[in-house]
C-alpha atoms as a PDB file:
ATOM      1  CA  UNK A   1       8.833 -10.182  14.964  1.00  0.00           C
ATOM      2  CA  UNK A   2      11.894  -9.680  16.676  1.00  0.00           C
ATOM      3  CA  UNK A   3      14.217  -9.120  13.781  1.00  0.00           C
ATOM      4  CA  UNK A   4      16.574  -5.449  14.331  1.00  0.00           C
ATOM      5  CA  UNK A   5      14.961  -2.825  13.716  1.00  0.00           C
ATOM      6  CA  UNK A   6      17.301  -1.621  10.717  1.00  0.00           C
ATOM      7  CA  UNK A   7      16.207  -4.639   8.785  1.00  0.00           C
ATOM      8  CA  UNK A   8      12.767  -4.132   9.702  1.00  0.00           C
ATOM      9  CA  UNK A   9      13.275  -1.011   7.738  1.00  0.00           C
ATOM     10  CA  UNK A  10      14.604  -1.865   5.190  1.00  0.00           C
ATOM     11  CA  UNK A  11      12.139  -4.550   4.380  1.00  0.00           C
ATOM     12  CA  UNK A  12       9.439  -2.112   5.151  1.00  0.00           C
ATOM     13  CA  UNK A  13      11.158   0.356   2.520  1.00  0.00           C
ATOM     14  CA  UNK A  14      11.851  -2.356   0.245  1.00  0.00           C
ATOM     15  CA  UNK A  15       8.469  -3.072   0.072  1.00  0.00           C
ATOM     16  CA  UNK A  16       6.365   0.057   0.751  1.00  0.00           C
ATOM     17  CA  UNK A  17       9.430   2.997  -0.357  1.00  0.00           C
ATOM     18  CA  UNK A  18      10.636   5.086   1.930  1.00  0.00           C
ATOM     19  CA  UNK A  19       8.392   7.493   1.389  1.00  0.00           C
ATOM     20  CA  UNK A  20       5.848   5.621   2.736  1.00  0.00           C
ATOM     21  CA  UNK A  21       7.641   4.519   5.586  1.00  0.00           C
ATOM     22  CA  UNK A  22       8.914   7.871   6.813  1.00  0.00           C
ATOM     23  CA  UNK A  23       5.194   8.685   7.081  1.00  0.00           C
ATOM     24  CA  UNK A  24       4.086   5.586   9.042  1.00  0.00           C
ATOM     25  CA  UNK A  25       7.240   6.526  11.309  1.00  0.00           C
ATOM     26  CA  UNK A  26       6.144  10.181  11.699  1.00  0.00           C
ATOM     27  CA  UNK A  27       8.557  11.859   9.887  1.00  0.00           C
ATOM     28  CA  UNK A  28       8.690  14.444   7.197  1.00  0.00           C
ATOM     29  CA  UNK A  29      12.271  13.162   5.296  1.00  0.00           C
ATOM     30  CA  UNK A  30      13.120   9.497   4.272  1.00  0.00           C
ATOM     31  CA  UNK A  31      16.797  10.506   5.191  1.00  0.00           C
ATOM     32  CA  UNK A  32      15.808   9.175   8.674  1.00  0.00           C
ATOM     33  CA  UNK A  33      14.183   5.890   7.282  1.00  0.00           C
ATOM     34  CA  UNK A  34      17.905   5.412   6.238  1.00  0.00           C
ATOM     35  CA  UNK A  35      19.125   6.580   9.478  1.00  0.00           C
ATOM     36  CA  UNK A  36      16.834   3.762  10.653  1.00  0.00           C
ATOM     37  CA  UNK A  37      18.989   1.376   8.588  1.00  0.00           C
ATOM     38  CA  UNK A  38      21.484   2.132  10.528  1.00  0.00           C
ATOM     39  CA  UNK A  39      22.289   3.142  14.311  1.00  0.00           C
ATOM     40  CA  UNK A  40      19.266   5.497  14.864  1.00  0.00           C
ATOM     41  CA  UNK A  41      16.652   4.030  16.419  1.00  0.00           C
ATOM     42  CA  UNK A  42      13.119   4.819  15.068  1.00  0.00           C
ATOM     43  CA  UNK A  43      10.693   7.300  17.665  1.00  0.00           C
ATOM     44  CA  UNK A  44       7.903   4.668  16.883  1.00  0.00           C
ATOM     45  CA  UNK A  45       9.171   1.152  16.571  1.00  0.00           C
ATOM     46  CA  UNK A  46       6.213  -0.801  17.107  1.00  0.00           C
ATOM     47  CA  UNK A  47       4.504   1.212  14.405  1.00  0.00           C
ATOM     48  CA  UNK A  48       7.295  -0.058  11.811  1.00  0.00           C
ATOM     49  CA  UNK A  49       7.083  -3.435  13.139  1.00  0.00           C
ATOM     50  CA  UNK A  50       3.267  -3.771  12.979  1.00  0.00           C
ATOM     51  CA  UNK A  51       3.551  -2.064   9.317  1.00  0.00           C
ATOM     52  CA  UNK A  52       5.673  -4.894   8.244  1.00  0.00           C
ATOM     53  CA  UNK A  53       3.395  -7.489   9.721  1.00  0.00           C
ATOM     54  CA  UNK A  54       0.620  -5.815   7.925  1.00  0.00           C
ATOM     55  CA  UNK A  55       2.748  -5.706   4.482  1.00  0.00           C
ATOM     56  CA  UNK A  56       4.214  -9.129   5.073  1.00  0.00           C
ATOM     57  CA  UNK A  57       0.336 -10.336   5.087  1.00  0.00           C
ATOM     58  CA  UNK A  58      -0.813  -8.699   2.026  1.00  0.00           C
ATOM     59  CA  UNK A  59       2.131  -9.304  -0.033  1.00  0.00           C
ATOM     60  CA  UNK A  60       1.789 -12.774   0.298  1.00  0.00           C
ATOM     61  CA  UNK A  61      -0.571 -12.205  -1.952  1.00  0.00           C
ATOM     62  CA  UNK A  62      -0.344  -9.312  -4.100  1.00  0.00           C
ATOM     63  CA  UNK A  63       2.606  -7.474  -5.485  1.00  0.00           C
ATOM     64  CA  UNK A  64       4.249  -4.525  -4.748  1.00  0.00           C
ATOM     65  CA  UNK A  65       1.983  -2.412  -6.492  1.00  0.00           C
ATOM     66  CA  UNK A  66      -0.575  -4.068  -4.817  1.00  0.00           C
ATOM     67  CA  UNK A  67       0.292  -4.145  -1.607  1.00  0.00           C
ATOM     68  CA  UNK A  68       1.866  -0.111  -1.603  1.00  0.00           C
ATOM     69  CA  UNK A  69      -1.835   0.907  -3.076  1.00  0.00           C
ATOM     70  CA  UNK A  70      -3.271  -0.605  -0.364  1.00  0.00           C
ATOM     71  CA  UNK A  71      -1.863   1.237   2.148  1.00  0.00           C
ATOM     72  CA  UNK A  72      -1.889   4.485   0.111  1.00  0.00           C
ATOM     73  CA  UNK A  73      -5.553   4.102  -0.247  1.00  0.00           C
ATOM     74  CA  UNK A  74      -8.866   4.582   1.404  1.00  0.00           C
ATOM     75  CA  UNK A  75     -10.202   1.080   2.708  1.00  0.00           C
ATOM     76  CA  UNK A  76     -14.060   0.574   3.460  1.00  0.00           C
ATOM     77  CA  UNK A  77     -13.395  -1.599   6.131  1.00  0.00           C
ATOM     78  CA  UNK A  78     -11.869   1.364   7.744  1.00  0.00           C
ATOM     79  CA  UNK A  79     -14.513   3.964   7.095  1.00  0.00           C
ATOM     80  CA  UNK A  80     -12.501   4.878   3.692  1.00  0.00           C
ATOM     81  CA  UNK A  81      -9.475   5.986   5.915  1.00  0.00           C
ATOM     82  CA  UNK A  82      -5.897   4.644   4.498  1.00  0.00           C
ATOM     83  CA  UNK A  83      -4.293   2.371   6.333  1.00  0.00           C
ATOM     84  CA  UNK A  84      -1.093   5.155   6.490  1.00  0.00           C
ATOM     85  CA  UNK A  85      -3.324   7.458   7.432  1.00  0.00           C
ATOM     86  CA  UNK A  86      -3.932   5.618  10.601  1.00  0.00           C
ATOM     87  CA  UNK A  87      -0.660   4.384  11.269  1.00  0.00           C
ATOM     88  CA  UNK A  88       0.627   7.829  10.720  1.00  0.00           C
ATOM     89  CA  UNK A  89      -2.125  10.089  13.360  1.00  0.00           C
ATOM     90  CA  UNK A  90      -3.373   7.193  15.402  1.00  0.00           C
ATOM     91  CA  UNK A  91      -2.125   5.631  18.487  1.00  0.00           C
ATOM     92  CA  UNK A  92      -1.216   1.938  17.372  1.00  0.00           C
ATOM     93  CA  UNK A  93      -3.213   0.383  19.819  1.00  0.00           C
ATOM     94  CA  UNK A  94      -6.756   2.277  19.092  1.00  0.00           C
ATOM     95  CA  UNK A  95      -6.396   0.952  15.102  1.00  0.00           C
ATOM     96  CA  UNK A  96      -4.073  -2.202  15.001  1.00  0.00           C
ATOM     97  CA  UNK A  97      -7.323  -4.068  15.328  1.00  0.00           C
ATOM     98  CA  UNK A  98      -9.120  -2.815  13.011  1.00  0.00           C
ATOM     99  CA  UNK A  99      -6.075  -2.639  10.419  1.00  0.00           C
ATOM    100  CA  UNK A 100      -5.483  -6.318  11.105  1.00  0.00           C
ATOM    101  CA  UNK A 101      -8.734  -7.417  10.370  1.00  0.00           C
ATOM    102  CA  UNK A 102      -8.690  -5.159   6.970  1.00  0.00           C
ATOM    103  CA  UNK A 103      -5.598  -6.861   5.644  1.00  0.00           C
ATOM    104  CA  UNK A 104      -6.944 -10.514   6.911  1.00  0.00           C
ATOM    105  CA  UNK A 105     -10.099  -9.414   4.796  1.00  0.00           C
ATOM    106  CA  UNK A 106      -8.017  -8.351   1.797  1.00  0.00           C
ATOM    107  CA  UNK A 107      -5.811 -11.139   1.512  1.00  0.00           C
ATOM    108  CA  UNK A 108      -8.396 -13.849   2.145  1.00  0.00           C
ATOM    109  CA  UNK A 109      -9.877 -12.424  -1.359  1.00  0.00           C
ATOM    110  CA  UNK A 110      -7.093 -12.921  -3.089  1.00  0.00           C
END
């Protein structure tokens, strides 16, 4: 994925809200995520960018309600954590595994 960043955002936000994405960027206000849209560069880039993979995967399958609840929401293929849980505390590289095989397991059910 090697789009710019502020349209990664704003996909992201299009599809998750901002809301949602301020928290899987680490940040407390979605006036940043619009900062993002712009000339501010994000403190955790590859987060957003693996976020919109993620979201890109599952809403080729399921709506936006869909697809936001899944992130919002505990998963039992990841021991009931939410997905934006993880993406918010964890270092990207201990759970983009397991997050990627979550969303290849949700949208191959659907």
């Amino acid at each position: 994925m090697s789009a710019p960043m502020g349209q990664i955002v704003r996909e992201l936000s299009d599809l998750l809200g901002a809301t949602t994405v301020a928290a899987i960027g680490g940040v407390s206000e979605t006036r940043a995520v619009q900062q993002w849209m712009g000339d501010r560069a994000p403190q955790r880039p590859h987060v957003l960018r693996f976020a919109l993979q993620l979201a890109t995967m599952i809403g080729a399958s399921a709506d936006k309600q869909v697809l936001r609840a899944w992130f919002q929401g505990g998963n039992p293929h990841l021991g009931d954590a939410a997905p934006l849980t993880l993406l918010r505390d964890q270092p990207l590289e201990a759970v983009q595994g397991p997050l990627l095989a979550a969303a290849r397991s949700f949208a191959s059910r659907r």
